[in-house]
PDB file of N, CA and C in Angstrom:
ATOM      1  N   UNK A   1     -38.752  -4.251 -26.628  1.00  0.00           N
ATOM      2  CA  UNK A   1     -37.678  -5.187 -26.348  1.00  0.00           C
ATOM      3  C   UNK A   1     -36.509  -4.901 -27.283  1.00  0.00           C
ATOM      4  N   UNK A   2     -35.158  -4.995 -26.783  1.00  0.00           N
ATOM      5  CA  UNK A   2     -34.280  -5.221 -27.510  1.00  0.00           C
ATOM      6  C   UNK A   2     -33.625  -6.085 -28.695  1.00  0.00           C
ATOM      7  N   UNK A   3     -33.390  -5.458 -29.374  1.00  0.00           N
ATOM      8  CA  UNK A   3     -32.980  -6.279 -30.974  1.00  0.00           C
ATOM      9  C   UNK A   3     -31.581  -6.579 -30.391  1.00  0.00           C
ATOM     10  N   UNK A   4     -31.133  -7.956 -31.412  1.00  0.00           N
ATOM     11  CA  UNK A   4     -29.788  -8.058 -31.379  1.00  0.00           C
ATOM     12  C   UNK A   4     -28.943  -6.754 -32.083  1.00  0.00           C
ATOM     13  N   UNK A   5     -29.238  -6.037 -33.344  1.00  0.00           N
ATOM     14  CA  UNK A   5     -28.686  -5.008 -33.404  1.00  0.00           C
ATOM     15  C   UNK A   5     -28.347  -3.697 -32.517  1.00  0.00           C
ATOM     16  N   UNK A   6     -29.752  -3.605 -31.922  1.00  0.00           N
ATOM     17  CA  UNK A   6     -29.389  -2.860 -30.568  1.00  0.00           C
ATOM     18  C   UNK A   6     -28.387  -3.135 -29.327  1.00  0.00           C
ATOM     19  N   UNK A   7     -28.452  -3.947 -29.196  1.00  0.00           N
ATOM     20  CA  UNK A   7     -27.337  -4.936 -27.977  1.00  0.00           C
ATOM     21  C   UNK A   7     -26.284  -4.768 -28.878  1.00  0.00           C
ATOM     22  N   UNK A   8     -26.210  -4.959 -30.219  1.00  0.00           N
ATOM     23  CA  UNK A   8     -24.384  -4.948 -30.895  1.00  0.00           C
ATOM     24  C   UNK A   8     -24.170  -3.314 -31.196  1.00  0.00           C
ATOM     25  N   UNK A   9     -24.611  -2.361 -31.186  1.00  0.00           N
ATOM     26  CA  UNK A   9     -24.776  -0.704 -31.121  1.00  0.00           C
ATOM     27  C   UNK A   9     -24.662  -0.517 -29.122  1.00  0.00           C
ATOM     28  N   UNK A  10     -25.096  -0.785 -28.519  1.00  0.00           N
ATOM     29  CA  UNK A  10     -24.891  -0.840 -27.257  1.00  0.00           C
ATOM     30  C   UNK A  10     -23.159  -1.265 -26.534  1.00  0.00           C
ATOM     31  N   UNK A  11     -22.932  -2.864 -27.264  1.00  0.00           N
ATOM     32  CA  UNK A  11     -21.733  -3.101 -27.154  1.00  0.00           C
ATOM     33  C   UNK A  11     -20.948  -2.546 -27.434  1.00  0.00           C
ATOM     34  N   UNK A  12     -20.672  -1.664 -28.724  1.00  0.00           N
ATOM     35  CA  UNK A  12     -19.765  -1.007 -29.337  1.00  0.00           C
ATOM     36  C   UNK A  12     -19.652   0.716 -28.826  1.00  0.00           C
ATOM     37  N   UNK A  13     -20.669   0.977 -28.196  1.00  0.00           N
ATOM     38  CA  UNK A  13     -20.557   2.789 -27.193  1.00  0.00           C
ATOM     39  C   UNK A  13     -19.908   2.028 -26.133  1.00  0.00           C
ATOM     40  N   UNK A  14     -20.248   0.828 -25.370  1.00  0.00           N
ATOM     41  CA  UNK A  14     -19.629   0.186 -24.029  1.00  0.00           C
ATOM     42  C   UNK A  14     -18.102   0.315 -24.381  1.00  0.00           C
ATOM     43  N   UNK A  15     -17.310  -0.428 -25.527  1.00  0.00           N
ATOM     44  CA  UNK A  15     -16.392  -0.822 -25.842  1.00  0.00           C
ATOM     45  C   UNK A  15     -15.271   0.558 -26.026  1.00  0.00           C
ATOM     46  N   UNK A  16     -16.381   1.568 -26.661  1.00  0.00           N
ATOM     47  CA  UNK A  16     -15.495   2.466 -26.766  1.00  0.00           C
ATOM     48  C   UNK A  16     -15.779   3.904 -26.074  1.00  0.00           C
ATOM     49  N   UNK A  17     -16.193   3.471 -24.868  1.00  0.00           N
ATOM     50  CA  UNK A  17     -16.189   4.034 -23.360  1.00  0.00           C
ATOM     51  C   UNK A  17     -15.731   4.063 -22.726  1.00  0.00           C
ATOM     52  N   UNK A  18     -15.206   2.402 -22.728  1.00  0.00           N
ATOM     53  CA  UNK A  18     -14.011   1.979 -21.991  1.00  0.00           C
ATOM     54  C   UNK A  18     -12.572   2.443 -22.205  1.00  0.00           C
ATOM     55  N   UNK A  19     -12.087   2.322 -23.749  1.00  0.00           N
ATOM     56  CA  UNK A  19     -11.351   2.661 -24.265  1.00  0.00           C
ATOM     57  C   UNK A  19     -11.026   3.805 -24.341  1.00  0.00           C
ATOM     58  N   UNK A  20     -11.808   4.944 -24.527  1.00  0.00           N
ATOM     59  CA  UNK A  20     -11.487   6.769 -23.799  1.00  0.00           C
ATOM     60  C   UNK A  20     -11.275   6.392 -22.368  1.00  0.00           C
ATOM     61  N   UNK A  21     -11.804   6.250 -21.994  1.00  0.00           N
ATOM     62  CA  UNK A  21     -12.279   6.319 -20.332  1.00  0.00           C
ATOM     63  C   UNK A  21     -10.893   5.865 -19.587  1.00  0.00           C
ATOM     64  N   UNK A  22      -9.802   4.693 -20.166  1.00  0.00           N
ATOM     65  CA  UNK A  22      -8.475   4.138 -19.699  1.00  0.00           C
ATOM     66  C   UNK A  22      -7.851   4.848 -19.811  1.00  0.00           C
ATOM     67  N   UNK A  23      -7.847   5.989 -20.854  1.00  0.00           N
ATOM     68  CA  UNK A  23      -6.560   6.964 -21.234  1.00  0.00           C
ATOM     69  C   UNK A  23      -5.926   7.419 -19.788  1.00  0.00           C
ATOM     70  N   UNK A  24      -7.211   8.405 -18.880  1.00  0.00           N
ATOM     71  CA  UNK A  24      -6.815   9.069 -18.093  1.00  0.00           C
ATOM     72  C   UNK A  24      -6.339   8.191 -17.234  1.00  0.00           C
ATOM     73  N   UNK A  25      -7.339   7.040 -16.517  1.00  0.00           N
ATOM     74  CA  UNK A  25      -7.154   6.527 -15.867  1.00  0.00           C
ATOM     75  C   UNK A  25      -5.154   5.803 -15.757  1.00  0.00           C
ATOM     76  N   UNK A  26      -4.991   5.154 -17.040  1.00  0.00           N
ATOM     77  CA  UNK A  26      -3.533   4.945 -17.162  1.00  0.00           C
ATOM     78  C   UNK A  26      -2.283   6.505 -16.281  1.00  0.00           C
ATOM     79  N   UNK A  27      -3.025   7.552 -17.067  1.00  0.00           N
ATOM     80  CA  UNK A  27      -1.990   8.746 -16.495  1.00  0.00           C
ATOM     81  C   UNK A  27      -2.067   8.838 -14.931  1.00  0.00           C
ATOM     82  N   UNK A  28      -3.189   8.825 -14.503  1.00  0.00           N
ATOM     83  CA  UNK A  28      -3.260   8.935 -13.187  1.00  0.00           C
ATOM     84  C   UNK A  28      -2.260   7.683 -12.696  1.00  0.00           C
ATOM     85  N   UNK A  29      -2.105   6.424 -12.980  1.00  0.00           N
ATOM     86  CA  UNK A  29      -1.318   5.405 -12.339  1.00  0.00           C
ATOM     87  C   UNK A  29       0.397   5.202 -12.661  1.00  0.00           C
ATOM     88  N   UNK A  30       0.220   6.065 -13.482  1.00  0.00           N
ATOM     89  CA  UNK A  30       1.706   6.309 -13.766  1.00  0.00           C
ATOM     90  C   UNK A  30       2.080   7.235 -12.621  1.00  0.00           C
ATOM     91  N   UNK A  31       0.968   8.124 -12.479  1.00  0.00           N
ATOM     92  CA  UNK A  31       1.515   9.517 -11.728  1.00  0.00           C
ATOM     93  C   UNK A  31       1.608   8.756 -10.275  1.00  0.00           C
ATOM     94  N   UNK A  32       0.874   7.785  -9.688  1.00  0.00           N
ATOM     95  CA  UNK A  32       1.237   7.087  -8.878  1.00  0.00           C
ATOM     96  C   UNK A  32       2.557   6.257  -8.472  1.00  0.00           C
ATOM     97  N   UNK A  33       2.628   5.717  -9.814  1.00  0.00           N
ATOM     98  CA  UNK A  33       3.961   5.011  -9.493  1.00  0.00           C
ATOM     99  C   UNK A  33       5.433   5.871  -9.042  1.00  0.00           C
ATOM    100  N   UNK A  34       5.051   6.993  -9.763  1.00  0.00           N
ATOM    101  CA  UNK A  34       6.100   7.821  -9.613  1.00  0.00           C
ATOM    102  C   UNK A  34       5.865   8.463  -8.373  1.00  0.00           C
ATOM    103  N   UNK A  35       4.635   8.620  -7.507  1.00  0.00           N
ATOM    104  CA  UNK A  35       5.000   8.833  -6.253  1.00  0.00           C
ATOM    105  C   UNK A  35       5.062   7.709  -4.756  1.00  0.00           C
ATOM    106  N   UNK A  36       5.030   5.990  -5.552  1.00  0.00           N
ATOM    107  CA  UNK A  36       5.473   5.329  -4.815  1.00  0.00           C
ATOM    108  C   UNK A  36       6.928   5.405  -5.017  1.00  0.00           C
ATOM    109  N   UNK A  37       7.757   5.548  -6.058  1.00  0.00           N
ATOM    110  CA  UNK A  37       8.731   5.201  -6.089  1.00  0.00           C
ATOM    111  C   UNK A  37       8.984   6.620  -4.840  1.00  0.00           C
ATOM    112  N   UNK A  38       9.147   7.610  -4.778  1.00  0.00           N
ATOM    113  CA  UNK A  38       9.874   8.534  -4.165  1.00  0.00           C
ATOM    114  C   UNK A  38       9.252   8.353  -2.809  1.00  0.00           C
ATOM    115  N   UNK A  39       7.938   7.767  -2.493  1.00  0.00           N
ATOM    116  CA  UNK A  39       7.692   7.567  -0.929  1.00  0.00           C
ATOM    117  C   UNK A  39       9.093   5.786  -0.443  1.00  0.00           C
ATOM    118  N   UNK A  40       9.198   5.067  -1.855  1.00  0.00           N
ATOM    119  CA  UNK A  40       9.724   3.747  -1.120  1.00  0.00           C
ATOM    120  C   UNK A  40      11.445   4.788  -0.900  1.00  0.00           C
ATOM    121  N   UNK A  41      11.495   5.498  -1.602  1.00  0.00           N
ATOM    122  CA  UNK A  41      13.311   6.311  -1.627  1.00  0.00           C
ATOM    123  C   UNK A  41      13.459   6.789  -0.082  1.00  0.00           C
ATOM    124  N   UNK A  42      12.107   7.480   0.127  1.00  0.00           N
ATOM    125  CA  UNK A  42      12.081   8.139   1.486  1.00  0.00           C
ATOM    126  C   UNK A  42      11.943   7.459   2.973  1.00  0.00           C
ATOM    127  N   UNK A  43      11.634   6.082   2.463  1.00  0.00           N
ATOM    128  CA  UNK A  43      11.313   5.339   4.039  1.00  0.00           C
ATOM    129  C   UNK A  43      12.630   4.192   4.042  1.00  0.00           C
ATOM    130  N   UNK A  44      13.414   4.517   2.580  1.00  0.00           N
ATOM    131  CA  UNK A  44      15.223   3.703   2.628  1.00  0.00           C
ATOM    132  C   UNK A  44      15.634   4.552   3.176  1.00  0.00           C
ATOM    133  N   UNK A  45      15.548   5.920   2.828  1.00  0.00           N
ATOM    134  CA  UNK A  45      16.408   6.655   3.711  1.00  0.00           C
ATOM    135  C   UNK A  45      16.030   7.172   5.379  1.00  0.00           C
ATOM    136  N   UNK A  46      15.335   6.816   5.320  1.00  0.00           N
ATOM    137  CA  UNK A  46      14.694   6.977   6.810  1.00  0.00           C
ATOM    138  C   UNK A  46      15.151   5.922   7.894  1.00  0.00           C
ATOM    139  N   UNK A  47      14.526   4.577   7.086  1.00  0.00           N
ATOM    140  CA  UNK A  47      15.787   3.425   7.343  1.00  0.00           C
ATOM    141  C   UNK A  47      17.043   3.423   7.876  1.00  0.00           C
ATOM    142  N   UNK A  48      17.207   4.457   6.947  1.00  0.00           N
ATOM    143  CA  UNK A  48      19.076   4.067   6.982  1.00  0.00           C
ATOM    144  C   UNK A  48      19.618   4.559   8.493  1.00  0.00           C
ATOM    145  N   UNK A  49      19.032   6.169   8.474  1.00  0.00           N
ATOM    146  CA  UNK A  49      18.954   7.259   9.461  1.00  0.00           C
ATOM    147  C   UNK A  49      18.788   6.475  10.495  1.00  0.00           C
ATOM    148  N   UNK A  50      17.920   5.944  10.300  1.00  0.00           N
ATOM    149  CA  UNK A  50      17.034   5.073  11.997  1.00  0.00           C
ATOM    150  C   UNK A  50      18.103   4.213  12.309  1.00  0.00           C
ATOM    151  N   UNK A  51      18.680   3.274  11.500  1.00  0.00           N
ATOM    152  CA  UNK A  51      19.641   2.299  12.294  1.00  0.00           C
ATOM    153  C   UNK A  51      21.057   3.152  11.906  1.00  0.00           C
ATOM    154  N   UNK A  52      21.433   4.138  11.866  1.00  0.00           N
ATOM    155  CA  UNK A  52      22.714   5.215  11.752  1.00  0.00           C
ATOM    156  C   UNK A  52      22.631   5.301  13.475  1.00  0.00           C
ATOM    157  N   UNK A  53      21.018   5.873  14.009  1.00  0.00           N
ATOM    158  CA  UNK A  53      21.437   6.519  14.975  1.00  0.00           C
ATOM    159  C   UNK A  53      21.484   5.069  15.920  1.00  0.00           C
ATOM    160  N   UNK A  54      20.731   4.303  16.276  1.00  0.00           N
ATOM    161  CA  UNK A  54      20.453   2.834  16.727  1.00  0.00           C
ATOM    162  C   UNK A  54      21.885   2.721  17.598  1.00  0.00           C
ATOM    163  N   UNK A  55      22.783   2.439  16.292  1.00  0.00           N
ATOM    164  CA  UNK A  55      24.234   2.213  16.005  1.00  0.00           C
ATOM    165  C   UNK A  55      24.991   2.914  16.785  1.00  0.00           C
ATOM    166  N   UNK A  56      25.094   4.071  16.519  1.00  0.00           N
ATOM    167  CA  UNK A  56      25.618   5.201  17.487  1.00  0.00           C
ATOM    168  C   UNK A  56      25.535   5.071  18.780  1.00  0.00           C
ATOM    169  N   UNK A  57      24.113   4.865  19.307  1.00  0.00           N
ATOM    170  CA  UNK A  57      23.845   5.060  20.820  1.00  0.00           C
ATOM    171  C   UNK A  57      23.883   3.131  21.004  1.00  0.00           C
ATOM    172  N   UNK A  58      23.835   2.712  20.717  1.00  0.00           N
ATOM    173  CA  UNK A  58      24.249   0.855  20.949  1.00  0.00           C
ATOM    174  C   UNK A  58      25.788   1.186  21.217  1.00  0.00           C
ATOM    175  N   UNK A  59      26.399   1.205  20.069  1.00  0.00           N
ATOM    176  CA  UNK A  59      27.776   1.511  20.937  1.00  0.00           C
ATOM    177  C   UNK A  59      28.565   2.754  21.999  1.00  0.00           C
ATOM    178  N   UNK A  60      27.612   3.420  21.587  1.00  0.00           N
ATOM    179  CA  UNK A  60      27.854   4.398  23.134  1.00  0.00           C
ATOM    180  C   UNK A  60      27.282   4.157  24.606  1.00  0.00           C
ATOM    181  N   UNK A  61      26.486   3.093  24.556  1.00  0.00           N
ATOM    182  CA  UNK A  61      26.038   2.552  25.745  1.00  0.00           C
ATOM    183  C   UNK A  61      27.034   0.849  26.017  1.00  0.00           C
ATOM    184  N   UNK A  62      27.324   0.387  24.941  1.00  0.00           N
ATOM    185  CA  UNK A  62      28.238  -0.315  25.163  1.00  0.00           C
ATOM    186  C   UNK A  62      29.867   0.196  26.127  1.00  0.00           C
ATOM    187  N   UNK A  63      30.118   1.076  25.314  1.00  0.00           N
ATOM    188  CA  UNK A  63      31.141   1.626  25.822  1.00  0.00           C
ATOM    189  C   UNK A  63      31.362   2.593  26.860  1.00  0.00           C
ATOM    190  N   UNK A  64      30.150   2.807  27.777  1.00  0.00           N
ATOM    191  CA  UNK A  64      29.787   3.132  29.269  1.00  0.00           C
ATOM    192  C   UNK A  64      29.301   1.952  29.977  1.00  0.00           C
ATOM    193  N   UNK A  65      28.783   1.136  29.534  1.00  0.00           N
ATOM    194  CA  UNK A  65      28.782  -0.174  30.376  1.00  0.00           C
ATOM    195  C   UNK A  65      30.110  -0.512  31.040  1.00  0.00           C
ATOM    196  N   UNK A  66      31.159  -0.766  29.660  1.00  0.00           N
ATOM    197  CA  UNK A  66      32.630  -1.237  30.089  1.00  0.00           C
ATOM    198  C   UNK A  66      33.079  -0.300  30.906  1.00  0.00           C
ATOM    199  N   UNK A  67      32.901   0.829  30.819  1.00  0.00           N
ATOM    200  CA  UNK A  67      33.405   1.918  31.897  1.00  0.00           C
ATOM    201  C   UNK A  67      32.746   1.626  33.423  1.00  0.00           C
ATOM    202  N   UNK A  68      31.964   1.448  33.365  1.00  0.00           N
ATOM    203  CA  UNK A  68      31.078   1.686  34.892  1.00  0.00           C
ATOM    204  C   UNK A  68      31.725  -0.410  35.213  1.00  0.00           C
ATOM    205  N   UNK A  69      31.540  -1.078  34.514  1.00  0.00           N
ATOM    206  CA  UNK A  69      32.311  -2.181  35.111  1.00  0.00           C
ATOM    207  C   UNK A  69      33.626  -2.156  35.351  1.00  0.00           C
ATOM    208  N   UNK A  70      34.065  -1.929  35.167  1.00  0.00           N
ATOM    209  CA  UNK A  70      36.286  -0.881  35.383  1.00  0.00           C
ATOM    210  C   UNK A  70      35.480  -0.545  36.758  1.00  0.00           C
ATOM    211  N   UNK A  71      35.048   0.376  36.644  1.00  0.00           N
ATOM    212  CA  UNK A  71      34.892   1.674  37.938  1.00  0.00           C
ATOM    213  C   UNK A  71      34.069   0.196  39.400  1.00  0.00           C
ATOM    214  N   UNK A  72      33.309  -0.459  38.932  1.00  0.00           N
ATOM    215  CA  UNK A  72      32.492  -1.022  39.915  1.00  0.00           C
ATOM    216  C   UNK A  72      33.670  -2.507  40.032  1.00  0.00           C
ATOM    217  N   UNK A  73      34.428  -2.839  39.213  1.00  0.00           N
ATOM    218  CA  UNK A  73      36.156  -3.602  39.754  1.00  0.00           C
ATOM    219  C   UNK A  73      36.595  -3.255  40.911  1.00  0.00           C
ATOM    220  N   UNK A  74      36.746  -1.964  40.107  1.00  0.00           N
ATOM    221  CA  UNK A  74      37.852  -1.281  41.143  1.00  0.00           C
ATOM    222  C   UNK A  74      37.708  -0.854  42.476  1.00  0.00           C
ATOM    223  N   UNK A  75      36.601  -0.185  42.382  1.00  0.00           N
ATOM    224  CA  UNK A  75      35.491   0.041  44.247  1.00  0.00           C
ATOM    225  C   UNK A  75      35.325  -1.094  44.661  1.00  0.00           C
ATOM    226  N   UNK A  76      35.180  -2.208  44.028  1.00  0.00           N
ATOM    227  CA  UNK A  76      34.749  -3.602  44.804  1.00  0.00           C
ATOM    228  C   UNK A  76      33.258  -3.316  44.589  1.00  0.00           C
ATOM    229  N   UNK A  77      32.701  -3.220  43.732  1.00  0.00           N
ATOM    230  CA  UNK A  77      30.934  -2.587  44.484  1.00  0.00           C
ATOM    231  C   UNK A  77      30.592  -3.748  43.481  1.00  0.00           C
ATOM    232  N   UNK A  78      29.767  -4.611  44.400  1.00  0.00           N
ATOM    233  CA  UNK A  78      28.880  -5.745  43.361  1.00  0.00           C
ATOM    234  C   UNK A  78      28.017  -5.251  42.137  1.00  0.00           C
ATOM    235  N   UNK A  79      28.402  -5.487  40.965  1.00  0.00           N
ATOM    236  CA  UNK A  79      27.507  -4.889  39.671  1.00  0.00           C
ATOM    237  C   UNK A  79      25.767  -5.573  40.370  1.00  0.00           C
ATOM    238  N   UNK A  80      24.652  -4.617  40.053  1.00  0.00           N
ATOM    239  CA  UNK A  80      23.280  -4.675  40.359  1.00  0.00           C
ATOM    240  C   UNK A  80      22.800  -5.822  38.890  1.00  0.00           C
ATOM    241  N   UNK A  81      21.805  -6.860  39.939  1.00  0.00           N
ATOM    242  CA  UNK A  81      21.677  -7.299  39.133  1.00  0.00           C
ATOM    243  C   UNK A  81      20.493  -7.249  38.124  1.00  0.00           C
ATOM    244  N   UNK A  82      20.429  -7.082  36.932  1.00  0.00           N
ATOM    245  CA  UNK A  82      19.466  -7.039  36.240  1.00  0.00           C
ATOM    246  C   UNK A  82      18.350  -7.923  35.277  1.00  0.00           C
TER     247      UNK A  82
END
């Protein structure tokens, strides 16, 4: 059976098991953070791109709508309804 000295020699390899054992672990989560930060950089700019083009073709379909209503004025042709 175990002595209390044994359990306080036990505690103290636990304690400083742990304590090596965080070193790496810390580097590895740094090295993480630094590749969340450049995945969150990459999905702002992806973002951005995505509603750049959105934008573009929203108002280029805006501004063939107004055209084809001019053109369907002017023929008399009832706009289809949607």
């Amino acid at each position: 059976m175990l002595t209390k000295i044994d359990l306080k020699q036990i505690k103290t390899v636990i304690k400083s098991e742990i304590k090596t054992g965080l070193k790496p672990v810390d580097k590895r989560l740094s090295g993480f953070d630094k590749k969340l930060d450049r995945l969150e950089k990459g999905i702002k700019k992806n973002y951005d791109n995505i509603n750049m083009v959105i934008g573009f073709f929203d108002r280029d379909y805006l501004d063939l709508r107004a055209r084809v209503e001019r053109i369907e004025n002017f023929l008399k042709i009832p706009p289809l309804s949607t």
